[in-house]
Protein backbone atom coordinates (compact mmCIF):
# COMPACT_ATOMS: atom_id res chain seq x y z
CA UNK A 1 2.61 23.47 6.57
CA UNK A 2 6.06 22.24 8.37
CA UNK A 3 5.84 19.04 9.82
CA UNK A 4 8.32 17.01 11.97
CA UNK A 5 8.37 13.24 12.05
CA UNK A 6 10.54 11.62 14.92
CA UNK A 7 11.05 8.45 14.94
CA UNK A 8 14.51 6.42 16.13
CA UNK A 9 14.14 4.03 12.81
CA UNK A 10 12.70 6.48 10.48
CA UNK A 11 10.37 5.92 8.79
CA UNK A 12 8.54 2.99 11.07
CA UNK A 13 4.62 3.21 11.12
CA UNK A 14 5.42 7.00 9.02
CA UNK A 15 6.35 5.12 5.78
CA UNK A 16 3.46 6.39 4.03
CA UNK A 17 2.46 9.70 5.47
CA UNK A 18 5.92 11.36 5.66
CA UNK A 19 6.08 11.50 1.93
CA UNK A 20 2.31 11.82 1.03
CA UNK A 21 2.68 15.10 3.01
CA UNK A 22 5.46 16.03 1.16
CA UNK A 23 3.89 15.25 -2.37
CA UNK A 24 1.28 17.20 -1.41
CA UNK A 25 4.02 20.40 -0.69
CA UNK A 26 4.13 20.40 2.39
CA UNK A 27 8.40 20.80 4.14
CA UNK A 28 8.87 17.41 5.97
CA UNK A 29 11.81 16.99 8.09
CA UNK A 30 12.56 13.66 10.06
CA UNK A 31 14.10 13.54 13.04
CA UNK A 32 16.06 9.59 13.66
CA UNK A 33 18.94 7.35 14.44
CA UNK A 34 18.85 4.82 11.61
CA UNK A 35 16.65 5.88 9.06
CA UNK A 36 16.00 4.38 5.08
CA UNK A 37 18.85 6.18 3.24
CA UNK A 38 15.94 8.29 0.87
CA UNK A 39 12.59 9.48 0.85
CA UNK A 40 11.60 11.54 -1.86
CA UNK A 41 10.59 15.13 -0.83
CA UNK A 42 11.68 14.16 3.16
CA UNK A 43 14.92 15.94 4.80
CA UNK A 44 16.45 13.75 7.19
CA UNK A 45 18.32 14.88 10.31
CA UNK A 46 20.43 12.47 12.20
CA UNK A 47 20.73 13.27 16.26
CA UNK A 48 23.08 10.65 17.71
CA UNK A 49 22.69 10.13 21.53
CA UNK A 50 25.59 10.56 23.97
CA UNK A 51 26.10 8.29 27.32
CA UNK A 52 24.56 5.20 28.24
CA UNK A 53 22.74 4.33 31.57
CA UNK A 54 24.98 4.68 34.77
CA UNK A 55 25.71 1.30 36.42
CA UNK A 56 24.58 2.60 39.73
CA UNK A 57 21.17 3.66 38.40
CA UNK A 58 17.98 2.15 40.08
CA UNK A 59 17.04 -0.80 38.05
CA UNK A 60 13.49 0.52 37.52
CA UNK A 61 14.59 4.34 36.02
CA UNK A 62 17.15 2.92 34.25
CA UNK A 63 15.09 2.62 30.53
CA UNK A 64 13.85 5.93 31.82
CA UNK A 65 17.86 7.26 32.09
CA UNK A 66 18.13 5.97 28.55
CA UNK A 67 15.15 7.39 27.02
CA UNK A 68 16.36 10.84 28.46
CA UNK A 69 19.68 10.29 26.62
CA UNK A 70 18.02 10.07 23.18
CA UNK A 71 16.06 12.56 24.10
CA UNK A 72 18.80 15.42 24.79
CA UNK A 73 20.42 14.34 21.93
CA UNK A 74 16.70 15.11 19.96
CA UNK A 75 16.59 18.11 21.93
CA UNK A 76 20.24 19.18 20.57
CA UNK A 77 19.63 18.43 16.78
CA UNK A 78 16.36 20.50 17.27
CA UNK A 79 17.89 23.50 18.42
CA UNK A 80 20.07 23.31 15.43
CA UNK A 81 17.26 22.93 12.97
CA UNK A 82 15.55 26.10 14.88
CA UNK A 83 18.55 28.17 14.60
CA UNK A 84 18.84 27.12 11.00
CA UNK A 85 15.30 28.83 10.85
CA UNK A 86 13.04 25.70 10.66
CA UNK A 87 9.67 26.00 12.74
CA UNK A 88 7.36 22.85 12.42
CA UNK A 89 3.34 23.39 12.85
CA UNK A 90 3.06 20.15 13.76
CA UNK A 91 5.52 17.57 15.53
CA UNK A 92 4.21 13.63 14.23
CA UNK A 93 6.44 11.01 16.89
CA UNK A 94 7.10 7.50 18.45
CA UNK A 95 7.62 8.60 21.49
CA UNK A 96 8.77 4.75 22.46
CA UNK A 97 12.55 5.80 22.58
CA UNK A 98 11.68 9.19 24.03
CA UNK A 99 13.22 11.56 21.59
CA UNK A 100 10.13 13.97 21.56
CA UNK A 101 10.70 14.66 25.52
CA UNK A 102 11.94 18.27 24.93
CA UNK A 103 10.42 18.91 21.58
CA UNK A 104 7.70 21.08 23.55
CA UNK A 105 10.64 23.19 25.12
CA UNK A 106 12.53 24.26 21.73
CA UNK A 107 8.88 24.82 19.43
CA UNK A 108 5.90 25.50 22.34
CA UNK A 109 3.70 26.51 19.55
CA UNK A 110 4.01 23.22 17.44
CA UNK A 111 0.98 21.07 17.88
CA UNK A 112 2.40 17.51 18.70
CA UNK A 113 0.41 14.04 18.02
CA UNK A 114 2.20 11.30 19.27
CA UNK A 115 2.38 7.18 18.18
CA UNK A 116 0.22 5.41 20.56
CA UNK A 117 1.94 1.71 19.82
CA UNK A 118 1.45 0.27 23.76
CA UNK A 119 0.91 1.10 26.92
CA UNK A 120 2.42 -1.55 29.15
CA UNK A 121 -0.14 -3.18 31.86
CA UNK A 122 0.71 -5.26 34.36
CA UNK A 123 -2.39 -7.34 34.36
CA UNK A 124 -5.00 -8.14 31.62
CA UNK A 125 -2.51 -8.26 28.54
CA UNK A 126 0.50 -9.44 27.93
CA UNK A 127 2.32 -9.82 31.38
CA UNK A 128 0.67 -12.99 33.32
CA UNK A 129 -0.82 -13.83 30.11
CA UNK A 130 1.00 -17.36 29.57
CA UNK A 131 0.90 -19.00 33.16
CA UNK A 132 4.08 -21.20 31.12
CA UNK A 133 6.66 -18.18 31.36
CA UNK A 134 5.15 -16.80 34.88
CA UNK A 135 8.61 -14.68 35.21
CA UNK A 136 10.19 -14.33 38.02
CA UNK A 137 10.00 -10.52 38.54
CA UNK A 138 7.25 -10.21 41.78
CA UNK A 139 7.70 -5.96 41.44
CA UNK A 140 7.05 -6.11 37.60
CA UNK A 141 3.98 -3.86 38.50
CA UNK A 142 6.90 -1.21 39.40
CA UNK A 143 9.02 -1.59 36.84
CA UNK A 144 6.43 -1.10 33.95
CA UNK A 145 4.74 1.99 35.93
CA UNK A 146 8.16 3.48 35.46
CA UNK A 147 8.44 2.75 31.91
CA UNK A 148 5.21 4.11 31.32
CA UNK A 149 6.39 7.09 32.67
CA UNK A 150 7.44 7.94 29.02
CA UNK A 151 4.15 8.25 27.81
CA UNK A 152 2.95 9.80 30.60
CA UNK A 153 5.82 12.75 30.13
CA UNK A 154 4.03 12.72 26.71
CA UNK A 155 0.45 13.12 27.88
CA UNK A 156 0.73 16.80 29.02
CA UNK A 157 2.48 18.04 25.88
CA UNK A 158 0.16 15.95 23.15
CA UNK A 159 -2.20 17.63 21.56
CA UNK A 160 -3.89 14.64 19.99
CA UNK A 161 -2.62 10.83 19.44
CA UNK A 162 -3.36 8.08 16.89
CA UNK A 163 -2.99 4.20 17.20
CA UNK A 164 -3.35 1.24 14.65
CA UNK A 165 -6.07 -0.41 16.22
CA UNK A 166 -8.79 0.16 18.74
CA UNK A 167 -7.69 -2.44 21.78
CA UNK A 168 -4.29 -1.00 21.51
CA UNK A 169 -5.69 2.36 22.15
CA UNK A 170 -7.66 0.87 25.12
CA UNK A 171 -5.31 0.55 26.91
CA UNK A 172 -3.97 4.04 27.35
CA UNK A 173 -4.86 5.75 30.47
CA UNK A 174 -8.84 7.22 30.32
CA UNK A 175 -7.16 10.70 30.68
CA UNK A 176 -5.83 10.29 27.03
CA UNK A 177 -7.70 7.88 25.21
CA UNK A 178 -10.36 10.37 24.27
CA UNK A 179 -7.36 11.86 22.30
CA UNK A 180 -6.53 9.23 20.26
CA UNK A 181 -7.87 9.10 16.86
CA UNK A 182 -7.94 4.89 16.16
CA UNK A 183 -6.26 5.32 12.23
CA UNK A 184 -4.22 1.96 11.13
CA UNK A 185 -0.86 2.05 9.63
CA UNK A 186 -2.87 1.20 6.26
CA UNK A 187 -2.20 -1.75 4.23
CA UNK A 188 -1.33 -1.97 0.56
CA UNK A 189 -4.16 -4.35 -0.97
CA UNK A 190 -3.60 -3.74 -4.58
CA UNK A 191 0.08 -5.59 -4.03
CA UNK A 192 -0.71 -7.59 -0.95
CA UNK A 193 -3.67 -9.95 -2.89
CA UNK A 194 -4.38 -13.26 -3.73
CA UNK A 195 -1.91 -14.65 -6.62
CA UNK A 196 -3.41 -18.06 -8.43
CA UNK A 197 0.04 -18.04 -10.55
CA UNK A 198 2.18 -17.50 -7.62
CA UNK A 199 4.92 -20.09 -6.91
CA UNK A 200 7.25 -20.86 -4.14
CA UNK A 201 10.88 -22.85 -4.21
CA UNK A 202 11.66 -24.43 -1.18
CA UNK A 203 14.87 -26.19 -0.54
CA UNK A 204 15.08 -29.95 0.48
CA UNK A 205 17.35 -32.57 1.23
CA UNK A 206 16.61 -34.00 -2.63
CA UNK A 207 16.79 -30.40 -4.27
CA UNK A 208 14.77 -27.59 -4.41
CA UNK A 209 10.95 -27.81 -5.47
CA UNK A 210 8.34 -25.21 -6.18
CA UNK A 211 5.06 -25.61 -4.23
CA UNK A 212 1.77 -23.50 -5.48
CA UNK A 213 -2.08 -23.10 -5.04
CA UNK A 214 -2.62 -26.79 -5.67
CA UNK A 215 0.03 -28.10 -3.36
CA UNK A 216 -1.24 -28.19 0.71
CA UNK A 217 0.89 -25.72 2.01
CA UNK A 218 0.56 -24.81 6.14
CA UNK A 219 1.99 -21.43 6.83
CA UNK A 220 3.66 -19.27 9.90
CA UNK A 221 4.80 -16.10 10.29
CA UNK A 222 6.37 -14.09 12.65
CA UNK A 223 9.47 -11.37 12.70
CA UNK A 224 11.27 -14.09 15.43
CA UNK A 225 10.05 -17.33 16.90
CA UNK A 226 8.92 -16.57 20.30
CA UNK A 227 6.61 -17.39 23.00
CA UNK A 228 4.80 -13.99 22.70
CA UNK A 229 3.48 -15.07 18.97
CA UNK A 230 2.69 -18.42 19.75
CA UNK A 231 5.43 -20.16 17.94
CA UNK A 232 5.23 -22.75 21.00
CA UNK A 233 2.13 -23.78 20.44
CA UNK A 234 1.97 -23.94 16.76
CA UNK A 235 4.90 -26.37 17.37
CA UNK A 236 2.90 -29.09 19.44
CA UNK A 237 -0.11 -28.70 17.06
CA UNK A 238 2.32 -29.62 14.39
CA UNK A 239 2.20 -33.77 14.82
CA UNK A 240 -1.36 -33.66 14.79
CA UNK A 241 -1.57 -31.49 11.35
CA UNK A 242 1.07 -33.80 9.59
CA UNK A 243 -0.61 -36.99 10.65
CA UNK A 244 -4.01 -36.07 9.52
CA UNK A 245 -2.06 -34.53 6.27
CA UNK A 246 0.30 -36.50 4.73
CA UNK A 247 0.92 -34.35 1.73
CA UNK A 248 1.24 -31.06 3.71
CA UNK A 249 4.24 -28.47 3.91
CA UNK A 250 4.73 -26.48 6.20
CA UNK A 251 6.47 -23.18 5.73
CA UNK A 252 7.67 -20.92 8.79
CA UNK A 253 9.22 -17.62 8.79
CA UNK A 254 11.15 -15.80 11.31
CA UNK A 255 14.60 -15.34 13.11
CA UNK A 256 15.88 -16.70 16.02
CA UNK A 257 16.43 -13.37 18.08
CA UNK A 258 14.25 -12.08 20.72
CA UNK A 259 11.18 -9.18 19.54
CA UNK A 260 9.61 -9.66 22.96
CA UNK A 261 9.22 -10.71 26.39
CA UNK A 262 11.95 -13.40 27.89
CA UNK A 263 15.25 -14.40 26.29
CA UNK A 264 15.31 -18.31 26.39
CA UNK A 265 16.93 -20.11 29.21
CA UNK A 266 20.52 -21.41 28.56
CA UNK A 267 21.32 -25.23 27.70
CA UNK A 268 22.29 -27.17 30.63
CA UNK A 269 25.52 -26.98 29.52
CA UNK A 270 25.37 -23.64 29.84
CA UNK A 271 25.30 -22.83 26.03
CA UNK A 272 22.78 -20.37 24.73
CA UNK A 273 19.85 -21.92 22.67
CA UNK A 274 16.98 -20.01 21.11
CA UNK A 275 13.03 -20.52 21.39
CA UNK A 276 13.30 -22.27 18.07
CA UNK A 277 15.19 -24.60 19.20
CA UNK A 278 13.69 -25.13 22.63
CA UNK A 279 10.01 -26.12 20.82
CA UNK A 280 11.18 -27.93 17.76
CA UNK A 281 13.09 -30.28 20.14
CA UNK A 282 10.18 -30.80 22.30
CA UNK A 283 8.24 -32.39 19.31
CA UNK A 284 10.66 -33.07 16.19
CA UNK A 285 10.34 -36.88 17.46
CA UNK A 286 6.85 -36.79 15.77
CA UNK A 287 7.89 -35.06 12.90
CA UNK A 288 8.46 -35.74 9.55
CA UNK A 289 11.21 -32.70 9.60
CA UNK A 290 11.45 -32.85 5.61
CA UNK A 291 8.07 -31.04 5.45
CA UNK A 292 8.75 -28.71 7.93
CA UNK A 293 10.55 -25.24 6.34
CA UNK A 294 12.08 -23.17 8.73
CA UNK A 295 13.28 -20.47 5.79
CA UNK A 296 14.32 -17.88 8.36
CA UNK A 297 14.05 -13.70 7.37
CA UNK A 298 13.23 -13.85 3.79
CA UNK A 299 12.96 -10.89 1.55
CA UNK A 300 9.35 -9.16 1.22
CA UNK A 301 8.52 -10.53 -2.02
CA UNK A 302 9.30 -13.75 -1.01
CA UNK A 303 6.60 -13.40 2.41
CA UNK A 304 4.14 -12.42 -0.13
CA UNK A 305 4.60 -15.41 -2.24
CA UNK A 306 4.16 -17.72 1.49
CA UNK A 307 0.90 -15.84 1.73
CA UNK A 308 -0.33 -16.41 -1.71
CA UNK A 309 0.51 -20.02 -2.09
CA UNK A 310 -0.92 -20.51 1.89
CA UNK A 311 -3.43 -23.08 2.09
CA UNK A 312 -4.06 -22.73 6.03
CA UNK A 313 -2.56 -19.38 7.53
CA UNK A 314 -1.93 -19.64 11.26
CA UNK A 315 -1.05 -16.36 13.43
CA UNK A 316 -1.33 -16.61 17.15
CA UNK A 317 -0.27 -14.15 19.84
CA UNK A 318 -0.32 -13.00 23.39
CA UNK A 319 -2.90 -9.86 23.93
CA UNK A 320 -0.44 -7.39 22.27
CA UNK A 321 0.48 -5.12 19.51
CA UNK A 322 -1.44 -6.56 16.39
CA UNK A 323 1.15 -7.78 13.49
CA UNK A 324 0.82 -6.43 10.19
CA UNK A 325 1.67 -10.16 9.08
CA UNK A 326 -2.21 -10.97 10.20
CA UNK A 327 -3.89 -8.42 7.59
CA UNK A 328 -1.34 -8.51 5.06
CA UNK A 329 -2.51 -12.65 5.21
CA UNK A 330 -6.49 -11.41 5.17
CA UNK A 331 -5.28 -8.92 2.30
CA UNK A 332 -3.57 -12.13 0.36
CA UNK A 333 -6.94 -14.40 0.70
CA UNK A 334 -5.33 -16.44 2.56
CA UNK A 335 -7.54 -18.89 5.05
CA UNK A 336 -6.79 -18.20 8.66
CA UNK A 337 -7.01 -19.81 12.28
CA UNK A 338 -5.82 -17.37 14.68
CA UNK A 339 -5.92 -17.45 18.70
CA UNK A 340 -9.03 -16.15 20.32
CA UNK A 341 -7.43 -13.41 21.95
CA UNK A 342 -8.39 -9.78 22.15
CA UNK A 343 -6.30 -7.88 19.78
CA UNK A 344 -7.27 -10.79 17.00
CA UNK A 345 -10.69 -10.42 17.31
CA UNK A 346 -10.52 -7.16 15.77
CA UNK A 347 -9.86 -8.13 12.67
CA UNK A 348 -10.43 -11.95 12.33
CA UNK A 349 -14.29 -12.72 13.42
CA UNK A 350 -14.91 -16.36 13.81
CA UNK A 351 -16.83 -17.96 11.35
CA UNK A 352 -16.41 -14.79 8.84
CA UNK A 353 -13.08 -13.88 8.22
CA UNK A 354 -11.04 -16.84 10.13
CA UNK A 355 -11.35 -18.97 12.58
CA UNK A 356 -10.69 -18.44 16.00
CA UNK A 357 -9.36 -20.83 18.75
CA UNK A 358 -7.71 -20.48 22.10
CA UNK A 359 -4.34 -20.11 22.32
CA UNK A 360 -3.39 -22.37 24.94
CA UNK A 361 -4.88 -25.44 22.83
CA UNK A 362 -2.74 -26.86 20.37
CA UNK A 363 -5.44 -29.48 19.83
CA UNK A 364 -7.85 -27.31 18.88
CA UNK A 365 -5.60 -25.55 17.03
CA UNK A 366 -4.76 -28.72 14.82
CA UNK A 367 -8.37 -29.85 14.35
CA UNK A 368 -8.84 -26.33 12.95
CA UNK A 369 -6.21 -26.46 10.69
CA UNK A 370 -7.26 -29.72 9.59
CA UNK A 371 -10.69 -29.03 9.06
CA UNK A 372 -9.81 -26.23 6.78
CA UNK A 373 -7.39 -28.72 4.70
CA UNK A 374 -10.16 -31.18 4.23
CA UNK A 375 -12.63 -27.79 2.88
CA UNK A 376 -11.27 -25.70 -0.17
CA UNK A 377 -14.81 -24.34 0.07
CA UNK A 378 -14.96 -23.30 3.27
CA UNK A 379 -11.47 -22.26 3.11
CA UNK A 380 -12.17 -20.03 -0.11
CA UNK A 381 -15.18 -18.54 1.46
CA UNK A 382 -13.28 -17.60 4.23
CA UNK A 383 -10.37 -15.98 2.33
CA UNK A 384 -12.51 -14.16 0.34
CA UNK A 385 -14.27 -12.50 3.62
CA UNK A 386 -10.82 -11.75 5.18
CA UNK A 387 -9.49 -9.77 2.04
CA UNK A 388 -12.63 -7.81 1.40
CA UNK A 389 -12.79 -6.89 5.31
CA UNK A 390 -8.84 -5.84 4.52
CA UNK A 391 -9.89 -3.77 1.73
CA UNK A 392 -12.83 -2.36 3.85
CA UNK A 393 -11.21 -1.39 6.67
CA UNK A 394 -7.39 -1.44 5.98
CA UNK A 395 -6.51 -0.53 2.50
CA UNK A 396 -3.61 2.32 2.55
CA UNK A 397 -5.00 4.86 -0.73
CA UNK A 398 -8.89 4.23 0.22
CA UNK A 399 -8.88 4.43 4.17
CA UNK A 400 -6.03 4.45 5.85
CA UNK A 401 -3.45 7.18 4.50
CA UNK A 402 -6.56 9.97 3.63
CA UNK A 403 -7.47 9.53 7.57
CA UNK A 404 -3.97 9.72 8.81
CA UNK A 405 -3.68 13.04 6.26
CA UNK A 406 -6.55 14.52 8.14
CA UNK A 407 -5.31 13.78 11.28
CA UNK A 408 -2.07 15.47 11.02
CA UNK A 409 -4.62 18.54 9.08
CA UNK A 410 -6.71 18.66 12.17
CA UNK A 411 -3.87 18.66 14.86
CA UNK A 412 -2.54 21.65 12.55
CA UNK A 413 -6.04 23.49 12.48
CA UNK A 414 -7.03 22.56 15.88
């Protein structure tokens, strides 16, 4: 079998698969911008776009202009690859970017699954979600119908789809979703587990110290710190948490860029500021700021040591593409208090595998967190459901990669 991966950031959610495939002989050719410089057994094919949206271009088709760019440029380096005499049975793509557009028009007999990551709504998820960053955009309704229009080019040349969790398939159009296979990216539970040894060095104004399972440590994750994951509200729980816990660290992770939704409003000054800034100033007053760790983008080994020293794991977010951060932290054992909202409730069941509470109340969220602190039984109990529910459900070898094999079988057989 010849299969074609496209993805802009090969390999993305195809980390696994791509070279499973090829281990298993099948010819696997990726189709990106950026991709990792090697994958054993995968040929990689660069296609660099040409252009850029034209300044006159209607605000609302202008990510659609760009999205046609990349894929023409797809298009181009596919033609190539035919005339070189490859022929793919089945075409595996993100179709986010748009590169797979034209795929259809080059290989009409290749069966074509596509990535279903999000399809954008304009009420009931993520827009309108947090009444504290309404946005000012009254035709946002518009604007995402048009960049939905991506995925809808899609729809008519799919032959089948897959997405990571079940909500996030929900939300595709009813047309489609009875095409989607619900198959997660998989998650690698033999290294993502609890570690008793495991120790952490974290730098302070006196030196650096090493923190472990018996030290109280309060953990955070996200890839940036932003509204959309709740970083603003794990901020004003924060007084509440170090009050009640004198001898607690807390340890956050992520950048200061912009994943999603708003960039932050400008100083008064007129100098740019990030969210980080924004929420840590709103409370650092009640803070003792030498237990609070902002360690930035750390290397992956190092994020799996935060999760296995993690006393209390907190991961909040708007209703919106699930993190792997959440079940690599049930995978680890650790103890978690997430926000009750409906992507989270997937995974984390209240009372069995975490703890849920609403997102809009950091009081709530503290008490939680607290409660947990003051309960290494309940808090083992708890991590011990989370990771077998991760192994259950999530595990790459057991569940998750064999299913996503089958898939791309079946598209082929279909």
């Amino acid at each position: 079998m010849n299969v074609l991966f496209v993805h802009q950031n090969f390999p993305g959610q195809f980390k696994h698969l791509a070279p499973a495939l090829a281990r298993q002989s099948h010819r696997v050719v990726a189709l990106h911008i950026n991709a990792c410089p090697h994958m054993p057994g995968v040929q990689l094919v660069r296609y660099q776009p040409q252009g850029r949206a034209g300044q006159d271009t209607h605000r609302w088709v202008r990510d659609l202009e760009i999205k046609t760019l990349r894929a023409e440029a797809a298009y181009r380096a596919a033609r190539q690859l035919q005339q070189d005499g490859f022929t793919p049975d089945v075409i595996v793509a993100h179709p986010a970017w748009g590169e797979s557009l034209f795929l259809s028009q080059v290989w009409p007999a290749a069966r074509i699954g596509i990535y279903c990551e999000f399809f954008y709504q304009a009420q009931g998820a993520d827009v309108g979600f947090d009444p504290e960053f309404p946005g000012a955009d009254p035709d946002v309704g518009c604007r995402l119908q048009m960049k939905n229009a991506n995925y809808e080019l899609h729809f008519a040349r799919a032959h089948a789809g897959i997405a990571p969790t079940h909500w996030q398939a929900s939300q595709f159009p009813e047309s489609f979703v009875s095409r989607i296979a619900v198959i997660h990216d998989g998650i690698r539970t033999d290294k993502v587990c609890p570690n008793p040894e495991a120790r952490l060095q974290l730098q302070t104004r006196n030196g650096p110290i090493a923190v472990g399972r018996g030290d109280e440590v309060i953990t955070f994750v996200n890839r940036n710190l932003e509204p959309y994951r709740g970083y603003h509200q794990f901020m004003r729980a924060l007084p509440a948490i170090l009050k009640a816990r004198p001898q607690a660290r807390v340890v956050i992770i992520g950048g200061n860029e912009v994943s999603y939704g708003a960039t932050p409003p400008h100083r008064a000054d007129g100098q740019p500021q990030t969210w980080r800034e924004i929420f840590l100033n709103e409370v650092k007053g009640e803070l003792d700021l030498s237990r609070v760790h902002f360690v930035g983008k750390v290397p992956y080994a190092d994020y799996l040591r935060v999760l296995q020293v993690s006393t209390v794991h907190v991961y909040l977010t708007y209703p919106f593409v699930l993190s792997w951060s959440l079940l690599e932290a049930m995978s680890a054992g650790c103890a978690i208090v997430a926000s009750d909202t409906t992507p989270v409730r997937e995974a984390v069941r209240h009372g069995e595998t975490g703890q849920l509470v609403d997102f809009f109340d950091p009081a709530a969220l503290a008490g939680q967190v607290i409660a947990l602190c003051e309960n290494p039984t309940e808090r083992a109990r708890l991590g011990e459901q989370a990771r077998a529910f991760a192994v259950e459900n999530y595990d790459l070898e057991t569940r998750c990669l064999p299913r996503q094999i089958g898939w791309v079988q079946d598209l082929a057989n279909a």
